[in-house]
Every structure is written in C-alpha cells, then in structure tokens.
N, C-alpha and C. Protein backbone atom coordinates (compact mmCIF):
# COMPACT_ATOMS: atom_id res chain seq x y z
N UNK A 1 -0.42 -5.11 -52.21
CA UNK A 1 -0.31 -4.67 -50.84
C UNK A 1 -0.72 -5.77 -49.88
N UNK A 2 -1.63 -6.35 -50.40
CA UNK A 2 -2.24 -7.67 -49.59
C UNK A 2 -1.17 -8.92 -49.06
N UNK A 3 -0.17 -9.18 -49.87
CA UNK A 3 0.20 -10.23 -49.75
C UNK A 3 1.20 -10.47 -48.12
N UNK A 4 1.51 -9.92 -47.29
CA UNK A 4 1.91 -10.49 -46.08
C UNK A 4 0.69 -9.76 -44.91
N UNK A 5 -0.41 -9.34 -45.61
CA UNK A 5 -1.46 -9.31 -44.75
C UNK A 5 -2.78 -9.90 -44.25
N UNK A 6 -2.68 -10.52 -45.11
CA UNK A 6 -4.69 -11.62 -45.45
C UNK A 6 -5.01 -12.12 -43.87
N UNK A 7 -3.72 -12.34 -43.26
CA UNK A 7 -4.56 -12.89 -41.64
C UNK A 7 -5.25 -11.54 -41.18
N UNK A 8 -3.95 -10.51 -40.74
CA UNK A 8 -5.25 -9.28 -40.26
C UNK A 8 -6.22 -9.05 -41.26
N UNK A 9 -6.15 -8.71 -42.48
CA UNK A 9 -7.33 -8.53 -43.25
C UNK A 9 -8.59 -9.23 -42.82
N UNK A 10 -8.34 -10.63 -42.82
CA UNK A 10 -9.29 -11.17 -42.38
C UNK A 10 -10.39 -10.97 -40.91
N UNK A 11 -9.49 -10.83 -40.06
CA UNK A 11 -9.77 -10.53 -38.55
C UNK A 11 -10.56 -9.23 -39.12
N UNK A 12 -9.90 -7.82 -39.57
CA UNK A 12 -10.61 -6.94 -39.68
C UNK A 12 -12.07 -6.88 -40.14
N UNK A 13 -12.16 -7.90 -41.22
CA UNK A 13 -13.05 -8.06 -42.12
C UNK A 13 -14.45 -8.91 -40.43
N UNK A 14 -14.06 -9.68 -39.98
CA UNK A 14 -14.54 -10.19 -38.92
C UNK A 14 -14.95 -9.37 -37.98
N UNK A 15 -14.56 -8.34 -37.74
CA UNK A 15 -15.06 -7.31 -36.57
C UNK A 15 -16.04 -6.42 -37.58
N UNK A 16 -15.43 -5.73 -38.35
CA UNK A 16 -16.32 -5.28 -39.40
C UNK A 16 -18.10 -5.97 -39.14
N UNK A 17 -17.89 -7.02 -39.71
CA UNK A 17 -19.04 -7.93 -40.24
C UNK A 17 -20.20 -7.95 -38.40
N UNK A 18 -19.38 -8.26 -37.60
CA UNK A 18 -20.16 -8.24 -36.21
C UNK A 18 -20.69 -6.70 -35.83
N UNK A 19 -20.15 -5.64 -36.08
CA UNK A 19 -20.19 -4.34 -36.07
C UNK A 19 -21.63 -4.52 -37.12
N UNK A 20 -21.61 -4.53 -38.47
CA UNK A 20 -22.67 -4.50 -39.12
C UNK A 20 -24.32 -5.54 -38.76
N UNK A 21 -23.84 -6.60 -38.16
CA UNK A 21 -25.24 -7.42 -37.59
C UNK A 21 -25.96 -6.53 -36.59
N UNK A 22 -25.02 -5.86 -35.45
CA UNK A 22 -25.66 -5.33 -34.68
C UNK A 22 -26.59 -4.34 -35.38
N UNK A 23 -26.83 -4.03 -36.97
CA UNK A 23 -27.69 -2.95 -37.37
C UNK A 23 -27.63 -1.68 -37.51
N UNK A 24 -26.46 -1.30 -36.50
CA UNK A 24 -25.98 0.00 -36.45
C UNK A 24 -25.79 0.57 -38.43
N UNK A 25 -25.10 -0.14 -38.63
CA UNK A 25 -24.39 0.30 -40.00
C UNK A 25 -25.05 -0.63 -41.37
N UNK A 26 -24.78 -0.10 -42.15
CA UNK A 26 -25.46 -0.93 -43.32
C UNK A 26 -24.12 -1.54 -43.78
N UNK A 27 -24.52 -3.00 -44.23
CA UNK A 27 -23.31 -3.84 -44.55
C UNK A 27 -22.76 -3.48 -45.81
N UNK A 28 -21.78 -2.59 -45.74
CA UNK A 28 -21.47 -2.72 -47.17
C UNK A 28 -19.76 -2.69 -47.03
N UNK A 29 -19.67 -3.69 -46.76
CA UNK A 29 -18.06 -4.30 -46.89
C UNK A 29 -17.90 -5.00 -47.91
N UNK A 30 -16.17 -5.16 -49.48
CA UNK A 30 -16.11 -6.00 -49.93
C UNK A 30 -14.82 -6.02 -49.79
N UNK A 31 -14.37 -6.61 -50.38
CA UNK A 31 -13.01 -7.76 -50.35
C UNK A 31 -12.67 -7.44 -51.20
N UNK A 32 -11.23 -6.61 -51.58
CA UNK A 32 -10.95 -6.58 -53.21
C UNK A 32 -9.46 -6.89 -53.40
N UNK A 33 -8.79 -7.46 -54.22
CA UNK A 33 -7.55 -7.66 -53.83
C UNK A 33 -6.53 -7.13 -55.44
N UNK A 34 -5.74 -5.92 -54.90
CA UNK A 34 -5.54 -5.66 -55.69
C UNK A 34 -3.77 -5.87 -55.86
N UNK A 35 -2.91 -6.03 -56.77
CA UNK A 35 -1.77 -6.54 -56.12
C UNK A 35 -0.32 -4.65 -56.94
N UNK A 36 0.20 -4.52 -55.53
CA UNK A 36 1.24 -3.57 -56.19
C UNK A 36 2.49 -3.85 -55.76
N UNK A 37 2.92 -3.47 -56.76
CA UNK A 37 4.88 -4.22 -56.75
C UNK A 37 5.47 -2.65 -56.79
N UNK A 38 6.67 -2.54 -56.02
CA UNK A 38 7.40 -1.71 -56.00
C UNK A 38 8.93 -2.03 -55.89
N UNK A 39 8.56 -2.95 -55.56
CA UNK A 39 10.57 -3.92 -55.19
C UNK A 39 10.54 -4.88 -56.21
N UNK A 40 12.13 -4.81 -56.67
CA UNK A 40 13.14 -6.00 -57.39
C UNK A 40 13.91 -6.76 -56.48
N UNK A 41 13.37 -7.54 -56.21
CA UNK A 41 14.19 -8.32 -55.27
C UNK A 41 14.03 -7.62 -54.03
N UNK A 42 15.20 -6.96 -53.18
CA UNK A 42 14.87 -6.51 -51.90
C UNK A 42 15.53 -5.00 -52.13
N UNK A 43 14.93 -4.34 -53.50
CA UNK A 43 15.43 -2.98 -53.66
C UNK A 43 14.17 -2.19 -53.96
N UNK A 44 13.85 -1.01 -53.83
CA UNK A 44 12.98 -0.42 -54.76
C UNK A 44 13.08 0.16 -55.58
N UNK A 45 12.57 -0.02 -56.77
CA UNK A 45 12.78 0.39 -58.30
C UNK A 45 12.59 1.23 -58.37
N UNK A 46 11.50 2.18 -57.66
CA UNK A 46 10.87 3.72 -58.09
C UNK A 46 10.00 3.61 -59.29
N UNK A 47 9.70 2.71 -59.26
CA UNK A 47 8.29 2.16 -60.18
C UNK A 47 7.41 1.38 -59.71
N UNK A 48 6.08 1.90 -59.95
CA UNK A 48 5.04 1.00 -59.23
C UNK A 48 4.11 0.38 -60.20
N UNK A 49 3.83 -0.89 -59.98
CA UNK A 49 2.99 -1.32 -60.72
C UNK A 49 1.66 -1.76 -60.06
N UNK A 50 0.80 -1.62 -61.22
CA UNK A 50 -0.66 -2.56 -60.17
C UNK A 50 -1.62 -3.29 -61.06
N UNK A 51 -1.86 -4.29 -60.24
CA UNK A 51 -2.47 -5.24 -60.84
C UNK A 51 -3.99 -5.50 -60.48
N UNK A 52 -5.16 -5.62 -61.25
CA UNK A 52 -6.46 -5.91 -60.66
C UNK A 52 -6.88 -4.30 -60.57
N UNK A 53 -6.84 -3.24 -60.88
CA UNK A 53 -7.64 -2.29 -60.33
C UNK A 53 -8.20 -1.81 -61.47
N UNK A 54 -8.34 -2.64 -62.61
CA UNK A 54 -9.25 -2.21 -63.74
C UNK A 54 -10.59 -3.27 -63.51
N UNK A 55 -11.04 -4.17 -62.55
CA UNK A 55 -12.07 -4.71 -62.42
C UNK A 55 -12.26 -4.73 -61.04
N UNK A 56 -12.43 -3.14 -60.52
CA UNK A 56 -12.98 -2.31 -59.10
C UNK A 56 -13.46 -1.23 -59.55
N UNK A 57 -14.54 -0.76 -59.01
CA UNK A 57 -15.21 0.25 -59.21
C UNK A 57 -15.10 1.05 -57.98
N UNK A 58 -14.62 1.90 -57.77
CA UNK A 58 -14.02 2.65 -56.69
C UNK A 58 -14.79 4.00 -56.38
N UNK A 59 -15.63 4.32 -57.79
CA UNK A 59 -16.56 5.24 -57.54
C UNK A 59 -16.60 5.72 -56.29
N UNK A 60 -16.97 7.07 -55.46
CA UNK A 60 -17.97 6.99 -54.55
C UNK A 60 -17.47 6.28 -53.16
N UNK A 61 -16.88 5.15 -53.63
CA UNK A 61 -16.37 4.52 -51.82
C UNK A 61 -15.58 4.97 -51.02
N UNK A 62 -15.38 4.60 -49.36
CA UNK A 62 -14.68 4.58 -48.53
C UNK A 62 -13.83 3.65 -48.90
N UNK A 63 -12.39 3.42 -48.87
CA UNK A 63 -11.41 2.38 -48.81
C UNK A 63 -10.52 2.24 -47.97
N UNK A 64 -10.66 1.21 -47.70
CA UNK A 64 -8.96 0.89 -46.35
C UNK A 64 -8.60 0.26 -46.81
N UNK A 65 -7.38 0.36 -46.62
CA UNK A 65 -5.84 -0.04 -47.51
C UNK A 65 -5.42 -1.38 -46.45
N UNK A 66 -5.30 -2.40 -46.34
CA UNK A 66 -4.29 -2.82 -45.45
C UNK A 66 -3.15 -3.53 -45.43
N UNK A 67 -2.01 -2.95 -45.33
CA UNK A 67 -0.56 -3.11 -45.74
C UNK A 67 0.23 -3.59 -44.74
N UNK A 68 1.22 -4.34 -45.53
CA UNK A 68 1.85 -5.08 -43.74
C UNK A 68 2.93 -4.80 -43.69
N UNK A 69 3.84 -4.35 -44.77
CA UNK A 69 5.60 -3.07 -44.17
C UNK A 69 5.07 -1.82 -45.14
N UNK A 70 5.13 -0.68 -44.11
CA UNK A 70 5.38 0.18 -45.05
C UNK A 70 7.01 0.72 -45.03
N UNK A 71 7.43 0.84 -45.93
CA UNK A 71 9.16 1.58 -45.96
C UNK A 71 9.51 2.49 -46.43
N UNK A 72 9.21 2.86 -47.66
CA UNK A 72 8.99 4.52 -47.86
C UNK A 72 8.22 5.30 -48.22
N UNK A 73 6.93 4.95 -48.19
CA UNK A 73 5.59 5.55 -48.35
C UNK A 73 5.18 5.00 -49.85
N UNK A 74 6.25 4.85 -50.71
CA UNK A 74 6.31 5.81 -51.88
C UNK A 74 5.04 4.62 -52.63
N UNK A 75 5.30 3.61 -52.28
CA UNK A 75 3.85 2.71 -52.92
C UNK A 75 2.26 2.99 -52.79
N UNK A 76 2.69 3.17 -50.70
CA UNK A 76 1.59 4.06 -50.68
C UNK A 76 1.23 5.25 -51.29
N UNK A 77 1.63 6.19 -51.59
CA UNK A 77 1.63 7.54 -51.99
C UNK A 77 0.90 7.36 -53.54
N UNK A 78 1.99 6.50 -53.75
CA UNK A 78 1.15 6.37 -55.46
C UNK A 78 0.04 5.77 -55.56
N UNK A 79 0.05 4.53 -54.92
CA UNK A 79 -1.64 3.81 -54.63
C UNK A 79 -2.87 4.68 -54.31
N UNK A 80 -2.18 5.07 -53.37
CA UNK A 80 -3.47 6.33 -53.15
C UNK A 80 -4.63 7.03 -53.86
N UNK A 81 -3.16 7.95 -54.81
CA UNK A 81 -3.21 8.62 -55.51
C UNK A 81 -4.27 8.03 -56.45
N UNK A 82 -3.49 7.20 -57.16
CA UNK A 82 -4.45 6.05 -58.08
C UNK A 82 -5.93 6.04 -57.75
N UNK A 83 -6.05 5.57 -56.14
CA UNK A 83 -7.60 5.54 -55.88
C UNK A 83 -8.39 6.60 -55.91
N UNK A 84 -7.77 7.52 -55.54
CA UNK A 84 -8.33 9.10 -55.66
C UNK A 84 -9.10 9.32 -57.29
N UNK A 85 -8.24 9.23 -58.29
CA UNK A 85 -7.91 9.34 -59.16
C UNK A 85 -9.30 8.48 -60.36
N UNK A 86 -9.18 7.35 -59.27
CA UNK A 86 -10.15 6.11 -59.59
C UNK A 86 -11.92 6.81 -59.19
N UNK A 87 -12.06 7.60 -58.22
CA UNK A 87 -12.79 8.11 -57.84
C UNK A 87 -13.27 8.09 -56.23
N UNK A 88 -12.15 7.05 -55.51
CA UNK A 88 -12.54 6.91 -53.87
C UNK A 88 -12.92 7.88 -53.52
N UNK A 89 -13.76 7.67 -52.54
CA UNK A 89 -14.25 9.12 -51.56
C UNK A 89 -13.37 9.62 -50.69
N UNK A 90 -12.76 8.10 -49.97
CA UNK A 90 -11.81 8.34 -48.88
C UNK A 90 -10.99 7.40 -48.89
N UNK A 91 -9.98 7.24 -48.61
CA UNK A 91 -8.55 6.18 -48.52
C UNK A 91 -8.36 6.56 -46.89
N UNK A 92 -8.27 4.86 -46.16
CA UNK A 92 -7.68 4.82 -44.93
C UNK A 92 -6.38 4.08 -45.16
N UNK A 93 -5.46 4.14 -44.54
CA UNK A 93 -4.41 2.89 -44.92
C UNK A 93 -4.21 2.08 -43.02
N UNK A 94 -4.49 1.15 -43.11
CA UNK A 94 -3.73 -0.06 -41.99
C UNK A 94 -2.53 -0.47 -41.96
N UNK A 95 -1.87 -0.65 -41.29
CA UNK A 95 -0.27 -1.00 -41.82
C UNK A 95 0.14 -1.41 -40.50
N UNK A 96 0.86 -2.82 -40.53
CA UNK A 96 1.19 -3.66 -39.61
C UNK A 96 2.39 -3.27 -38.94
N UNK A 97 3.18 -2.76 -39.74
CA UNK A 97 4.58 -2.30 -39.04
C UNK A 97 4.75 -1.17 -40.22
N UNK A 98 5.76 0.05 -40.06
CA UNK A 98 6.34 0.87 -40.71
C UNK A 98 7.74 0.94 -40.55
N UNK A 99 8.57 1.22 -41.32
CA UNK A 99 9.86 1.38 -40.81
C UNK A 99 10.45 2.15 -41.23
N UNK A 100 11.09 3.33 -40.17
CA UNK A 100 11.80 4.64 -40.13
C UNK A 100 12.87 4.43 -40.38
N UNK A 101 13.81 4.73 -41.26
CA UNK A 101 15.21 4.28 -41.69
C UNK A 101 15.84 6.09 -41.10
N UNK A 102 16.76 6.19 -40.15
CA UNK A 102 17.14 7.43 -40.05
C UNK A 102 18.54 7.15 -41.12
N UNK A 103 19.04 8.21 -41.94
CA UNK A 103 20.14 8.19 -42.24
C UNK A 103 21.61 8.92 -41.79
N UNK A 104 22.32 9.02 -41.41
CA UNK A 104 23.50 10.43 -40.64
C UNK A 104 24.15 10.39 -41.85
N UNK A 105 25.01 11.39 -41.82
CA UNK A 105 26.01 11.77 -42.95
C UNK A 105 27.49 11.14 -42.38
N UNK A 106 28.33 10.83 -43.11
CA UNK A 106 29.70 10.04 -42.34
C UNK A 106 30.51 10.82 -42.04
C-alpha cells in the first residue's frame, strides 16, 4: 500500500511526532511497511497478496493505513480484514486520491 505514498507518510509521521512532544499523548508511533499487490500489470486480478505482515504484531493497536489510489476498495477491504483478523483494535485508512469509476449500460 505504501509504495506511491512514503512522502505523505512521512509528513504524517512529522505532525504525529510534534503532536506527541507537546506531552499531550504518549509516543507510541511506528513505521511498518507492509507491501500488498492486487494488480497484474494495470488490471486487477481479484487476488491479494501481502507481504511483511508476519513480522508485525498488531495485537491491541490503533492502525492507519496510508494509501495513495484507492480503485475498488477491494485491497482495502481485504487488508483490513487481515488486520482485524491479526488482532488491530482499530484500522483508519488515508488515501490520497480515490477513484469513482461510474459505469452506464450501452
């Protein structure tokens, strides 16, 4: 999900971190990068794969997702799921752009 996002990630991760000095909040931000494929080329397969989420412990946490196209949920949906599954407390998702494909009949 990470890969056309790491600049906002980063920024986020940056406000985050100033938010936590002020004391208000206890720092507990990490960085995890987990990678999911859903496209062959510029199609989607209807298969998702993921990579890295057997060395995260998801127990118990808050997670934000941050994704940079979403197009038919359906990566999200399953990712989610996964984290749920994994044991997240809560899943947020970020997402840089989305895109509504309307279809008409001919």
């Amino acid at each position: 999900l990470l890969k056309g996002s790491i600049r906002i990630q980063m920024k986020i991760a940056h406000c985050l971190s100033e938010i936590y000095k002020s004391g208000k909040y206890k720092n507990c931000v990490r960085n995890e990068y987990v990678r999911v494929k859903s496209y062959v080329n510029d199609q989607s397969s209807g298969t998702i794969t993921m990579i890295g989420l057997e060395s995260v412990d998801f127990t118990g946490k808050e997670v934000l997702v941050i994704e940079d196209i979403v197009d038919t949920g359906l990566t999200l949906t399953k990712f989610n799921a996964r984290l749920y599954e994994l044991g997240a407390k809560d899943v947020k998702v970020f997402s840089l752009l989305s895109i509504c494909l309307l279809y008409t009949s001919p």
